[in-house]
PDB file of N, CA and C in Angstrom:
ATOM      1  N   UNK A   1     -34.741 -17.450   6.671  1.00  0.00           N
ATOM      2  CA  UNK A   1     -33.642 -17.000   5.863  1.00  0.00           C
ATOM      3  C   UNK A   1     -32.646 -18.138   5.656  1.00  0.00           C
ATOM      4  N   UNK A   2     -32.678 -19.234   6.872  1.00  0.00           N
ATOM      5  CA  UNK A   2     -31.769 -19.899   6.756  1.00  0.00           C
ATOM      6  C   UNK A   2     -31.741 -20.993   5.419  1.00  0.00           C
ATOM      7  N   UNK A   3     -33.378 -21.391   5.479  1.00  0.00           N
ATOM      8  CA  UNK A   3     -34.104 -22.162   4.517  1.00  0.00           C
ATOM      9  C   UNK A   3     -33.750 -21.607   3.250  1.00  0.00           C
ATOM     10  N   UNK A   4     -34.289 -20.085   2.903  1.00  0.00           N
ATOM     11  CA  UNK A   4     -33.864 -19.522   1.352  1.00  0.00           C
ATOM     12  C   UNK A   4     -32.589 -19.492   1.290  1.00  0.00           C
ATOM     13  N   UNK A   5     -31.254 -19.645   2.277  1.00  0.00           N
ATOM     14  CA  UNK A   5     -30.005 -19.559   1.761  1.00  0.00           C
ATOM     15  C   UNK A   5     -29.739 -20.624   0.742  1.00  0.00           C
ATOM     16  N   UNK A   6     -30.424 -21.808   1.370  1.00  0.00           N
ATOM     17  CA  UNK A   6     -30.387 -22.939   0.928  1.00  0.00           C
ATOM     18  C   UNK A   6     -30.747 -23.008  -0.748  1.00  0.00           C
ATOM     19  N   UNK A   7     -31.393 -22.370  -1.130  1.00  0.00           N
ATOM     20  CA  UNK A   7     -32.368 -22.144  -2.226  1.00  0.00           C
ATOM     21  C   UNK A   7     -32.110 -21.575  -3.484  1.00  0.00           C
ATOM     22  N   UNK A   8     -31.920 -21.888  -4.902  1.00  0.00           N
ATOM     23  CA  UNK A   8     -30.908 -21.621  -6.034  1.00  0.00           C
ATOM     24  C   UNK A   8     -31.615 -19.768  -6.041  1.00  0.00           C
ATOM     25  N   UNK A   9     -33.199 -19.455  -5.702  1.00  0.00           N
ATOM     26  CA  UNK A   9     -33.616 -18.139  -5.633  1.00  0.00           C
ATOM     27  C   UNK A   9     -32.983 -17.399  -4.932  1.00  0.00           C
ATOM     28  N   UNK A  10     -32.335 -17.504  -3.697  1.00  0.00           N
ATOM     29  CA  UNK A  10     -31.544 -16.629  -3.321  1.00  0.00           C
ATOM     30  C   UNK A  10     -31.098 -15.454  -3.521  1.00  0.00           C
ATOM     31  N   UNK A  11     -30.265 -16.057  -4.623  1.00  0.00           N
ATOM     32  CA  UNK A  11     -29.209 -14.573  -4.796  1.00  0.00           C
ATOM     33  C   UNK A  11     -30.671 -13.898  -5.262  1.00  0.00           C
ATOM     34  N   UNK A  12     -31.636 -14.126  -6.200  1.00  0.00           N
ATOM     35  CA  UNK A  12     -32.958 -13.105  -6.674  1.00  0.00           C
ATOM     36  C   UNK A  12     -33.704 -12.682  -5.875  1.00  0.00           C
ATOM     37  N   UNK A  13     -33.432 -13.205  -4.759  1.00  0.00           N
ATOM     38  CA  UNK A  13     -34.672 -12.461  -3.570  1.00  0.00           C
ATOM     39  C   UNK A  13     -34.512 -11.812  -2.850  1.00  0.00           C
ATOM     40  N   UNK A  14     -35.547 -10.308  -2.016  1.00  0.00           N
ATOM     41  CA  UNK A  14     -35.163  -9.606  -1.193  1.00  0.00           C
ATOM     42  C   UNK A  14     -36.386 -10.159  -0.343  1.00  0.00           C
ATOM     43  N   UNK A  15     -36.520  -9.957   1.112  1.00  0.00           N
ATOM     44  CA  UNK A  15     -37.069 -10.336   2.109  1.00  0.00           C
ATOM     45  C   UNK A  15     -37.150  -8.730   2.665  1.00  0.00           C
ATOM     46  N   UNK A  16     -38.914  -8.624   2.837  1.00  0.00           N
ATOM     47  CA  UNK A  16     -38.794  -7.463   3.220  1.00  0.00           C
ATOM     48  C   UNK A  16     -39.782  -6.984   4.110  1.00  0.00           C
ATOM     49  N   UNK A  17     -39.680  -6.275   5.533  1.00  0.00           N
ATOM     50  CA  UNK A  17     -40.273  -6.595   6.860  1.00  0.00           C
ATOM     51  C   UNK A  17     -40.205  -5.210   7.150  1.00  0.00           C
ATOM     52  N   UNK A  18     -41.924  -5.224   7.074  1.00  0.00           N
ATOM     53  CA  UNK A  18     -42.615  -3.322   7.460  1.00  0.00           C
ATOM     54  C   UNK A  18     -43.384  -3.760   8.698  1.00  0.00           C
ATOM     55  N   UNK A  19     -43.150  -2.716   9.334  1.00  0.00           N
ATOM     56  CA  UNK A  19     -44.299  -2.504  10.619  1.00  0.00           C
ATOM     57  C   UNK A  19     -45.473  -1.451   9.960  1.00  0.00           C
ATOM     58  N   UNK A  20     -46.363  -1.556  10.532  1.00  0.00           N
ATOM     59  CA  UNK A  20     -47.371  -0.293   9.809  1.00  0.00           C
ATOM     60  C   UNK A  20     -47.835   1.001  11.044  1.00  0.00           C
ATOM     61  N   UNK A  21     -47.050   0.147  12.219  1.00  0.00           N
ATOM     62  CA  UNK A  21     -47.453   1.701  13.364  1.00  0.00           C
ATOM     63  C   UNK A  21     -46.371   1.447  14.457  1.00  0.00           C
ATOM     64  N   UNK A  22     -46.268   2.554  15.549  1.00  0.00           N
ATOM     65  CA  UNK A  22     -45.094   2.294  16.304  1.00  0.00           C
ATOM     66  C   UNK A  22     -45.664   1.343  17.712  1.00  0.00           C
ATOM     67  N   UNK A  23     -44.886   0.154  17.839  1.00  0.00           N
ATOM     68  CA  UNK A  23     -45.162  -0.526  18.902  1.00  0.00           C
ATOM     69  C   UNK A  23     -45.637   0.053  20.140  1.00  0.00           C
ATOM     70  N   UNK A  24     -45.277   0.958  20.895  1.00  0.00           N
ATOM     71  CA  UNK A  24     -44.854   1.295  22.027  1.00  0.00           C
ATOM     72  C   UNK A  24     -46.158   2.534  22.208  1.00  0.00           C
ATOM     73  N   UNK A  25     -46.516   2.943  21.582  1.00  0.00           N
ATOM     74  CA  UNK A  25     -47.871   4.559  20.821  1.00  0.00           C
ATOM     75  C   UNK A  25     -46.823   5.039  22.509  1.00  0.00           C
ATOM     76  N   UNK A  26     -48.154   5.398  23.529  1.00  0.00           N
ATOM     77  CA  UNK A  26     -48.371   6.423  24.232  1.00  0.00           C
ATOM     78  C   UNK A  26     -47.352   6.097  25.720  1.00  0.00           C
ATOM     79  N   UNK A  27     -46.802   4.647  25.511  1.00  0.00           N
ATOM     80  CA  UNK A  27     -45.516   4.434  26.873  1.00  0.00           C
ATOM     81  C   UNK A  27     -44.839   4.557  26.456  1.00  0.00           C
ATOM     82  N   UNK A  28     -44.043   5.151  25.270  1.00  0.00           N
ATOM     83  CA  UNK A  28     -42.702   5.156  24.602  1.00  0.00           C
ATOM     84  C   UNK A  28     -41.965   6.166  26.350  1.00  0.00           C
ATOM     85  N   UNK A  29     -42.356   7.238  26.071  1.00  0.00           N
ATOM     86  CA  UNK A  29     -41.452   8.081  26.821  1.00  0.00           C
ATOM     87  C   UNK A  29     -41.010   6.851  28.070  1.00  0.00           C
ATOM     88  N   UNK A  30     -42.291   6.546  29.107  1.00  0.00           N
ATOM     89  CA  UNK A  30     -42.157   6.506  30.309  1.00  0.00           C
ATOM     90  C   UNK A  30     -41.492   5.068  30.532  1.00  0.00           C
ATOM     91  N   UNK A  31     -41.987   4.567  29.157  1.00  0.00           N
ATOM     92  CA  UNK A  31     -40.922   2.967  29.276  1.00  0.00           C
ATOM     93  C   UNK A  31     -39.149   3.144  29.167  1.00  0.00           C
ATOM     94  N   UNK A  32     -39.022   3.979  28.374  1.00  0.00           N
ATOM     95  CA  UNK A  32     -37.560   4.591  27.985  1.00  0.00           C
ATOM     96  C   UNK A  32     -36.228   5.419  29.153  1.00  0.00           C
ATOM     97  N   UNK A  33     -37.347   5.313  30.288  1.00  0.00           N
ATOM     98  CA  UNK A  33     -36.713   5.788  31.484  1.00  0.00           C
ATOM     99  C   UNK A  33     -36.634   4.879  32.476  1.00  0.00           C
ATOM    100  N   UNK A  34     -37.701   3.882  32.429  1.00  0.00           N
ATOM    101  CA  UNK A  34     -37.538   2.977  33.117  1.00  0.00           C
ATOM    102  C   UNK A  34     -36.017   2.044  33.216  1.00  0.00           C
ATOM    103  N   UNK A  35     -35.749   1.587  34.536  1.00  0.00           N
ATOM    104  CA  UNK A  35     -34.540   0.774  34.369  1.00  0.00           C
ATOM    105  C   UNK A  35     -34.596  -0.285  33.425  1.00  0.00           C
ATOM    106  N   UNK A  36     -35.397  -1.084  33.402  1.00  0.00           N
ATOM    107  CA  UNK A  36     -35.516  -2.000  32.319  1.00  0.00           C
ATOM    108  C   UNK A  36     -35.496  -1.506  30.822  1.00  0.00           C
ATOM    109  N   UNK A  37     -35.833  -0.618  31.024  1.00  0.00           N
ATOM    110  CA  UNK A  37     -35.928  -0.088  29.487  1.00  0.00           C
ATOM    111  C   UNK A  37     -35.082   1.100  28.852  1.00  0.00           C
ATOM    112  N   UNK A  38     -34.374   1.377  29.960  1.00  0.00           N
ATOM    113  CA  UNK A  38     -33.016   2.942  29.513  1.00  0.00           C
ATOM    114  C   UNK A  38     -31.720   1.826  28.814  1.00  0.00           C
ATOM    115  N   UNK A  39     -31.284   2.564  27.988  1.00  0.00           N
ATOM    116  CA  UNK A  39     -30.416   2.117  27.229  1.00  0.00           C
ATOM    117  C   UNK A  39     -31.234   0.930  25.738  1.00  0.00           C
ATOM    118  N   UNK A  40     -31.985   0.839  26.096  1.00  0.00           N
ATOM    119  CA  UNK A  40     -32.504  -0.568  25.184  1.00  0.00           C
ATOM    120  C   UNK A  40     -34.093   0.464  24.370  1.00  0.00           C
ATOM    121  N   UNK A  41     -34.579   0.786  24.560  1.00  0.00           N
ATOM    122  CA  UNK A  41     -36.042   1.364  24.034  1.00  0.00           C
ATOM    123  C   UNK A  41     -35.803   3.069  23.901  1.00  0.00           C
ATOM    124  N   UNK A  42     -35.185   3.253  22.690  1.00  0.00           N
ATOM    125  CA  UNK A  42     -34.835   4.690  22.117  1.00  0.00           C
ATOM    126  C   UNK A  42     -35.968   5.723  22.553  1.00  0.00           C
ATOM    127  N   UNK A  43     -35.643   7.073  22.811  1.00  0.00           N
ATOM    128  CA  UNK A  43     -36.873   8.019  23.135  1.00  0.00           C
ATOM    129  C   UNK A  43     -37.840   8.361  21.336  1.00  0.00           C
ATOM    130  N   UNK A  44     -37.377   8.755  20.786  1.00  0.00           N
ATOM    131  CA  UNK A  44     -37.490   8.757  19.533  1.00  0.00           C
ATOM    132  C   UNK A  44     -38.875   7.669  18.431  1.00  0.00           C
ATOM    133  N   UNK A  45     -40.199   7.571  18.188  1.00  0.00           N
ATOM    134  CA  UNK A  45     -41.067   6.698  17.568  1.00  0.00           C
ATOM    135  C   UNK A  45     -40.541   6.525  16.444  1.00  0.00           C
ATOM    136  N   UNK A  46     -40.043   5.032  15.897  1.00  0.00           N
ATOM    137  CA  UNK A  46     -39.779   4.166  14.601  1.00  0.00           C
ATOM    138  C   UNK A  46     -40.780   2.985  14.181  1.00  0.00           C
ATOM    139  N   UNK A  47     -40.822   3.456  13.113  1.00  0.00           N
ATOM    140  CA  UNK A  47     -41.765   2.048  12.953  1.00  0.00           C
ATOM    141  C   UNK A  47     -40.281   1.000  12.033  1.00  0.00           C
ATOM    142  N   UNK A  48     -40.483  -0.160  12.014  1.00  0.00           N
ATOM    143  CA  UNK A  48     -39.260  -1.033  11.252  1.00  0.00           C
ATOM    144  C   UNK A  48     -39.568  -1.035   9.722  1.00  0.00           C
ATOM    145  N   UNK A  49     -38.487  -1.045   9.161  1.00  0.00           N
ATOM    146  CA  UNK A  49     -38.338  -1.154   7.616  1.00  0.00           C
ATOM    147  C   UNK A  49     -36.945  -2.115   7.478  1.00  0.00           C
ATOM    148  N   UNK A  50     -37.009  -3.150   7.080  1.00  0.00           N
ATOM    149  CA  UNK A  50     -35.676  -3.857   7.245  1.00  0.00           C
ATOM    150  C   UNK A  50     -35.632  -5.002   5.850  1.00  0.00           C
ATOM    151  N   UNK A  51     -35.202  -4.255   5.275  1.00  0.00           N
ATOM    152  CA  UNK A  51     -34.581  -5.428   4.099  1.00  0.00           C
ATOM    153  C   UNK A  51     -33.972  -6.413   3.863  1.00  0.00           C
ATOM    154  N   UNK A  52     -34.145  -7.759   3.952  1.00  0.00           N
ATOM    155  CA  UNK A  52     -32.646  -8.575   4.062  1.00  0.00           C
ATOM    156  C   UNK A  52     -32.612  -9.062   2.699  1.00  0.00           C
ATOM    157  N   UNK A  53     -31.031  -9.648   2.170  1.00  0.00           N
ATOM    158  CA  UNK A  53     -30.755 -10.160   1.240  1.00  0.00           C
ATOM    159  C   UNK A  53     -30.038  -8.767   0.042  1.00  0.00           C
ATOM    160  N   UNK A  54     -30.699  -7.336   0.829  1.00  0.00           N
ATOM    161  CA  UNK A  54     -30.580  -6.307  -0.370  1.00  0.00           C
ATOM    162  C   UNK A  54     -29.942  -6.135  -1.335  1.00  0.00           C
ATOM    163  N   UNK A  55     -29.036  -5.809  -2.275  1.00  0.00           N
ATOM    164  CA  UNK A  55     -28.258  -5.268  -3.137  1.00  0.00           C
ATOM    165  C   UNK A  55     -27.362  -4.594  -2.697  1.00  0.00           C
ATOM    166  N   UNK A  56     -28.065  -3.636  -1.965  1.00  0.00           N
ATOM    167  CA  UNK A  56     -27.611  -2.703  -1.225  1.00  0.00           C
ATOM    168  C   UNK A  56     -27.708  -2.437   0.212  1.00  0.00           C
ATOM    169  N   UNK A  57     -26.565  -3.082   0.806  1.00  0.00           N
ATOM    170  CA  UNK A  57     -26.089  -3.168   1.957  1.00  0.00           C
ATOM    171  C   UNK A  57     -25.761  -1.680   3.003  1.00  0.00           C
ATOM    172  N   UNK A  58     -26.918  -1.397   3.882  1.00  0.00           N
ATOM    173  CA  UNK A  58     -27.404   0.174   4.513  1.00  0.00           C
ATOM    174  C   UNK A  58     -28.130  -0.111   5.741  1.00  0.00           C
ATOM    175  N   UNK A  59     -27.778   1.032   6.597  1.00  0.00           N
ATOM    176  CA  UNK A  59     -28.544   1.684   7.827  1.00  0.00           C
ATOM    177  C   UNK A  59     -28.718   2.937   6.997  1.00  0.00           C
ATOM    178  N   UNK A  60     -30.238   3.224   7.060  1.00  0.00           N
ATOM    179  CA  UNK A  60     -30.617   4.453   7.141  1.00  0.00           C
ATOM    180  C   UNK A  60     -30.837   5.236   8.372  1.00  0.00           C
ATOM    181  N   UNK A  61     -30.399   6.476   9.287  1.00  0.00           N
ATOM    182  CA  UNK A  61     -31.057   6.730  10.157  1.00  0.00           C
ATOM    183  C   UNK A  61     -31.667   7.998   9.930  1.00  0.00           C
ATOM    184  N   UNK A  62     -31.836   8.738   9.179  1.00  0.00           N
ATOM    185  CA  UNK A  62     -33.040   9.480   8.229  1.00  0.00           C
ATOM    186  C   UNK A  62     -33.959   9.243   8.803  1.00  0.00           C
ATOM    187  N   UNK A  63     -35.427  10.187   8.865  1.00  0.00           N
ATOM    188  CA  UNK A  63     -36.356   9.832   9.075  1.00  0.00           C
ATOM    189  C   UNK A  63     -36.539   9.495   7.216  1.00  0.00           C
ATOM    190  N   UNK A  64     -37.919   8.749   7.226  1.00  0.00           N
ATOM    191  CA  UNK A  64     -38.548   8.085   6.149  1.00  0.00           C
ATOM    192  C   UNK A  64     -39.953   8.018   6.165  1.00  0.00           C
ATOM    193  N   UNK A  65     -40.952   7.715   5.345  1.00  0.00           N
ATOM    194  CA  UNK A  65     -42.227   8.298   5.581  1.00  0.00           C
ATOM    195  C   UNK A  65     -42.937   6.459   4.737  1.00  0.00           C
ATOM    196  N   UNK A  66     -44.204   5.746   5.266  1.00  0.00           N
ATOM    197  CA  UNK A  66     -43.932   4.662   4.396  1.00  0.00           C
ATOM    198  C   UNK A  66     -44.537   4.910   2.865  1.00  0.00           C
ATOM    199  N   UNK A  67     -44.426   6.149   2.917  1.00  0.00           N
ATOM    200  CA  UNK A  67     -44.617   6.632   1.322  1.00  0.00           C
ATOM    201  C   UNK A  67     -43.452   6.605   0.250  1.00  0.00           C
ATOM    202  N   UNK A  68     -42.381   6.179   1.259  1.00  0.00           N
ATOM    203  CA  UNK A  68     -41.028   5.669   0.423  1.00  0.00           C
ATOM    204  C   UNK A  68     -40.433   4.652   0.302  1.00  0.00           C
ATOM    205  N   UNK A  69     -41.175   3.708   0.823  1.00  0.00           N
ATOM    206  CA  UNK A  69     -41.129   2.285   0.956  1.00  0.00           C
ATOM    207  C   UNK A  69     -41.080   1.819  -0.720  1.00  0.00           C
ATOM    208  N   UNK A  70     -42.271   2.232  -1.244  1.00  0.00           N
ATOM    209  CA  UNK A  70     -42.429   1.589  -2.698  1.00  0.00           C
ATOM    210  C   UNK A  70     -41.139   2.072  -3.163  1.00  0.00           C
ATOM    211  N   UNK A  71     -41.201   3.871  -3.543  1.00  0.00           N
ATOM    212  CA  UNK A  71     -40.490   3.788  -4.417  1.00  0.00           C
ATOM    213  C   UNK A  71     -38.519   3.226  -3.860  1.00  0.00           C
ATOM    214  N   UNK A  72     -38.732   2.841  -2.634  1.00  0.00           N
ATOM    215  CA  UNK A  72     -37.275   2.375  -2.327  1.00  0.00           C
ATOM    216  C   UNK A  72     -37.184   1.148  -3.028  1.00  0.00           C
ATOM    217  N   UNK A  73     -38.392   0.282  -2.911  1.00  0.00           N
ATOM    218  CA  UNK A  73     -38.120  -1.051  -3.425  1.00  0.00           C
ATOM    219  C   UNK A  73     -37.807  -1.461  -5.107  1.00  0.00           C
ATOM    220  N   UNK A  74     -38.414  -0.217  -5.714  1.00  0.00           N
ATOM    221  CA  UNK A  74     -38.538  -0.130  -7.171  1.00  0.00           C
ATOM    222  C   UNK A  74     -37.167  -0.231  -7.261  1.00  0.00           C
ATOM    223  N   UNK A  75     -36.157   0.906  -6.616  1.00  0.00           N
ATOM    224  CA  UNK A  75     -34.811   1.112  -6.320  1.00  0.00           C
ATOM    225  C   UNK A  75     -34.117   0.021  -6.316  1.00  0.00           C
ATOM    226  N   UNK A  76     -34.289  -0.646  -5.358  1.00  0.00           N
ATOM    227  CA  UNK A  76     -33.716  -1.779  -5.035  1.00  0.00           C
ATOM    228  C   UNK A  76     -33.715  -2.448  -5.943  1.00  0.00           C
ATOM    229  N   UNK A  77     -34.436  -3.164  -6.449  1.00  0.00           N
ATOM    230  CA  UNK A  77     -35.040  -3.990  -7.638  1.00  0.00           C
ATOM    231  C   UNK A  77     -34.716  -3.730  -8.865  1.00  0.00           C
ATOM    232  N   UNK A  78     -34.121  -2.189  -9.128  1.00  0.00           N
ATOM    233  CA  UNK A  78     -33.689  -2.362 -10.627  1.00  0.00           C
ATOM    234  C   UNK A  78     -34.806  -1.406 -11.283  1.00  0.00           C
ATOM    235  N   UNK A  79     -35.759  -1.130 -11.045  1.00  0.00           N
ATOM    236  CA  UNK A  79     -36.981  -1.085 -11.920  1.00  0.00           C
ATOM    237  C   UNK A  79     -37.090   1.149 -11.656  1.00  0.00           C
ATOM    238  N   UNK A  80     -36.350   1.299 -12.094  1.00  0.00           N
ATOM    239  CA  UNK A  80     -36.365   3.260 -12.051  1.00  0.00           C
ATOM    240  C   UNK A  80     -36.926   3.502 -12.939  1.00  0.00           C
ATOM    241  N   UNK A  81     -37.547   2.304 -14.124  1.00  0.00           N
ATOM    242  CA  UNK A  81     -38.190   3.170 -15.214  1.00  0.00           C
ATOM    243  C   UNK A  81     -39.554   2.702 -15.288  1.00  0.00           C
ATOM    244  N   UNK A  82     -39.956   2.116 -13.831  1.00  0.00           N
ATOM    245  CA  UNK A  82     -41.393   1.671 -13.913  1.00  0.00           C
ATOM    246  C   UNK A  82     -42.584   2.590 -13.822  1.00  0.00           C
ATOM    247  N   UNK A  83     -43.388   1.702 -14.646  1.00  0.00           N
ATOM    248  CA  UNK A  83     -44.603   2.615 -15.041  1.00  0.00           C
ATOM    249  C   UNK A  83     -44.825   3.795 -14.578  1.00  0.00           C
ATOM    250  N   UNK A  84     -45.248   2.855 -12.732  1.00  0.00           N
ATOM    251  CA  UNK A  84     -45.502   4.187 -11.403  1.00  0.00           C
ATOM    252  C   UNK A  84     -44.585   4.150 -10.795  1.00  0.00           C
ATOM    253  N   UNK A  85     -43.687   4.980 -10.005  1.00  0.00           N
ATOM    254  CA  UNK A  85     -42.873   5.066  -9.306  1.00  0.00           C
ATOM    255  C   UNK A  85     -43.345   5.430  -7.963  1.00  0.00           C
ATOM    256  N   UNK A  86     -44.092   5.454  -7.615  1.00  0.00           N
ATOM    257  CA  UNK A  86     -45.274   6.183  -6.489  1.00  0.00           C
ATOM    258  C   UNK A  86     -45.235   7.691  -6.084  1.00  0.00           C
ATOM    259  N   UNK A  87     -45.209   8.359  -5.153  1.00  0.00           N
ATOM    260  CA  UNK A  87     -45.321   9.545  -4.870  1.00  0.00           C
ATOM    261  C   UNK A  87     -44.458   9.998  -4.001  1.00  0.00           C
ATOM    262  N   UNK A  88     -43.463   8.795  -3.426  1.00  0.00           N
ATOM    263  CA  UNK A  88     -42.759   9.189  -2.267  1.00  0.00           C
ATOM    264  C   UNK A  88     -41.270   9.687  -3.162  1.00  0.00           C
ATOM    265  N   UNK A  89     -40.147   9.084  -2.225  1.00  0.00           N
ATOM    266  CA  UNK A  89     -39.062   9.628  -1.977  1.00  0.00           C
ATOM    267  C   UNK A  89     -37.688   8.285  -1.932  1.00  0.00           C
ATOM    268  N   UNK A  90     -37.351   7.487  -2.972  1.00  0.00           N
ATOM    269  CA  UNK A  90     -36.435   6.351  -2.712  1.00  0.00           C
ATOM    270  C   UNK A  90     -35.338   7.021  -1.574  1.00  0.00           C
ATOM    271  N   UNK A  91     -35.267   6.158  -0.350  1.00  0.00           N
ATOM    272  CA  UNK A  91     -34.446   6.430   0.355  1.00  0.00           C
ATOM    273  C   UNK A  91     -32.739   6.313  -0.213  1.00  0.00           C
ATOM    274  N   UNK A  92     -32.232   5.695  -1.248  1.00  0.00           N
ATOM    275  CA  UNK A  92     -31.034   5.316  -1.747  1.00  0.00           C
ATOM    276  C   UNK A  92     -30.828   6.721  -2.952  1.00  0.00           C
ATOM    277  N   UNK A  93     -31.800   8.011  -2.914  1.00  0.00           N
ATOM    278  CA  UNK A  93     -31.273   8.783  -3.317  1.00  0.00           C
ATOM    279  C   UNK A  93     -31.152  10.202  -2.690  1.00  0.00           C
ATOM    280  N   UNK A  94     -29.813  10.419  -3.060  1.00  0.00           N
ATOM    281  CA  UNK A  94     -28.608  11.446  -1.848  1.00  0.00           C
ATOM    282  C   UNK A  94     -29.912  12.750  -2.294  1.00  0.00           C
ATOM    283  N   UNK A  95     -31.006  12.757  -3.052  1.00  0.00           N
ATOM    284  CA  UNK A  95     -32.024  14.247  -2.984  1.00  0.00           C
ATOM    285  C   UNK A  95     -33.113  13.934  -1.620  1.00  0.00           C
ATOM    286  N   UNK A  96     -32.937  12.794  -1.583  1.00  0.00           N
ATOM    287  CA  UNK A  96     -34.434  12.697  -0.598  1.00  0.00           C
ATOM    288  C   UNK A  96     -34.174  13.715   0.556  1.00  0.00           C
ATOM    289  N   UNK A  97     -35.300  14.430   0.757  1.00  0.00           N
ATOM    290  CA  UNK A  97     -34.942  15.187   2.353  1.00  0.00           C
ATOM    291  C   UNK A  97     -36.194  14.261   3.425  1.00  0.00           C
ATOM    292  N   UNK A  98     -35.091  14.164   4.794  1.00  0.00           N
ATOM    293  CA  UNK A  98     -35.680  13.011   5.979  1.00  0.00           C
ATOM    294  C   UNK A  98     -36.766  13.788   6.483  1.00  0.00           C
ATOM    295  N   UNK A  99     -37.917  13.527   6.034  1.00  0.00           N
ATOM    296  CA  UNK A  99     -39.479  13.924   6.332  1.00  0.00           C
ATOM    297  C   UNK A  99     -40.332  13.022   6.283  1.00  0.00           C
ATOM    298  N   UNK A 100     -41.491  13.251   7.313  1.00  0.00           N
ATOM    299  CA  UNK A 100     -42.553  12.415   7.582  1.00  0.00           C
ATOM    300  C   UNK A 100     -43.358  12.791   8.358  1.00  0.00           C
ATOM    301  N   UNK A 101     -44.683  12.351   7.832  1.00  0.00           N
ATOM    302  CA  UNK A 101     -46.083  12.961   8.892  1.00  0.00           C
ATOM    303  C   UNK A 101     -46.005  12.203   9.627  1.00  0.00           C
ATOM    304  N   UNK A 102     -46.576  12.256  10.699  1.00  0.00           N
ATOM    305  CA  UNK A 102     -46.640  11.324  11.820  1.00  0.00           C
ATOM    306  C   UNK A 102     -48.095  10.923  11.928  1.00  0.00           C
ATOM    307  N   UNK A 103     -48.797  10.358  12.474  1.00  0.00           N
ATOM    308  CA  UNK A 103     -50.102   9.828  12.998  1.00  0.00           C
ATOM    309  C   UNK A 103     -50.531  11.071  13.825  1.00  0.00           C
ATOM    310  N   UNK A 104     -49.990  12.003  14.132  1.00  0.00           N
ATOM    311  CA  UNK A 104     -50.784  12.998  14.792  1.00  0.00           C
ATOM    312  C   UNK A 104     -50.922  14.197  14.026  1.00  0.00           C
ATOM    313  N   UNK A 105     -50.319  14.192  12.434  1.00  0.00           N
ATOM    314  CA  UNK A 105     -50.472  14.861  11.704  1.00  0.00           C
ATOM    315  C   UNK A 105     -49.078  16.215  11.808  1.00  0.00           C
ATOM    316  N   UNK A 106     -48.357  15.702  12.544  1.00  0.00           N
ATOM    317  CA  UNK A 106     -46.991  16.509  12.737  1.00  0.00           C
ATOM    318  C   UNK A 106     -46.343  16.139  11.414  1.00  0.00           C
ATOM    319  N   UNK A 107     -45.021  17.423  11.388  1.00  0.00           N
ATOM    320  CA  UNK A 107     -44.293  17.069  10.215  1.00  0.00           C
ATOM    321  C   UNK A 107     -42.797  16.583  11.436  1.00  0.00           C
ATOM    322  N   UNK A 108     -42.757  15.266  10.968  1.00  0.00           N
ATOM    323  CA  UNK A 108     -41.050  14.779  12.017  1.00  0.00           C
ATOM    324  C   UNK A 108     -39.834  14.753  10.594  1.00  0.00           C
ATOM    325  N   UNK A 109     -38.988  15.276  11.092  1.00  0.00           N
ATOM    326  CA  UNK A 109     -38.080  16.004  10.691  1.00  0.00           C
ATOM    327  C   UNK A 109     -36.609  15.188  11.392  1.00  0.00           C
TER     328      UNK A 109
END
């Protein structure tokens, strides 16, 4: 980031950093109690979605599904009247409701 500050693209670029599953799967709980790990490793499974450079300057703490990834970025980007918009849910609009399947086929809420 420090490099693209440098860089006349800048102000045009977003930098954008997905996980595709949750680090931690099946020690989440028991790491989260641990001393080393209470206060620092949330009980709660996130996978990361982190935008830098955005437009739009946000914490979401919503759940999100990465079926809203695209159409967030379309969002971001300007582009609401593109072709496909995908199937999800842009997180930057106040209709989205915070839903998502999980890998075990749960609905997280």
């Amino acid at each position: 980031m420090e490099y693209l500050k440098t860089r006349p693209e800048y102000e045009r670029t977003i930098v954008v950093i997905i996980g595709d599953h949750e680090g931690l799967a099946d020690h989440r709980k028991e790491l989260c109690h641990t001393k080393a790990g209470k206060g620092i490793i949330p009980e709660n499974e996130f996978t990361p979605f982190i935008v830098l450079n955005s437009p739009v300057p946000m914490h979401y703490p919503q759940v999100m599904g990465q079926i809203d990834i695209y159409p967030t970025l379309l969002n971001l980007l300007g582009l609401e009247k593109f072709r496909w918009s995908g199937i999800g849910e842009s997180i930057l609009e106040p209709r989205k409701p915070g839903i998502a399947i999980s890998p075990k086929r749960k609905i997280v809420r």
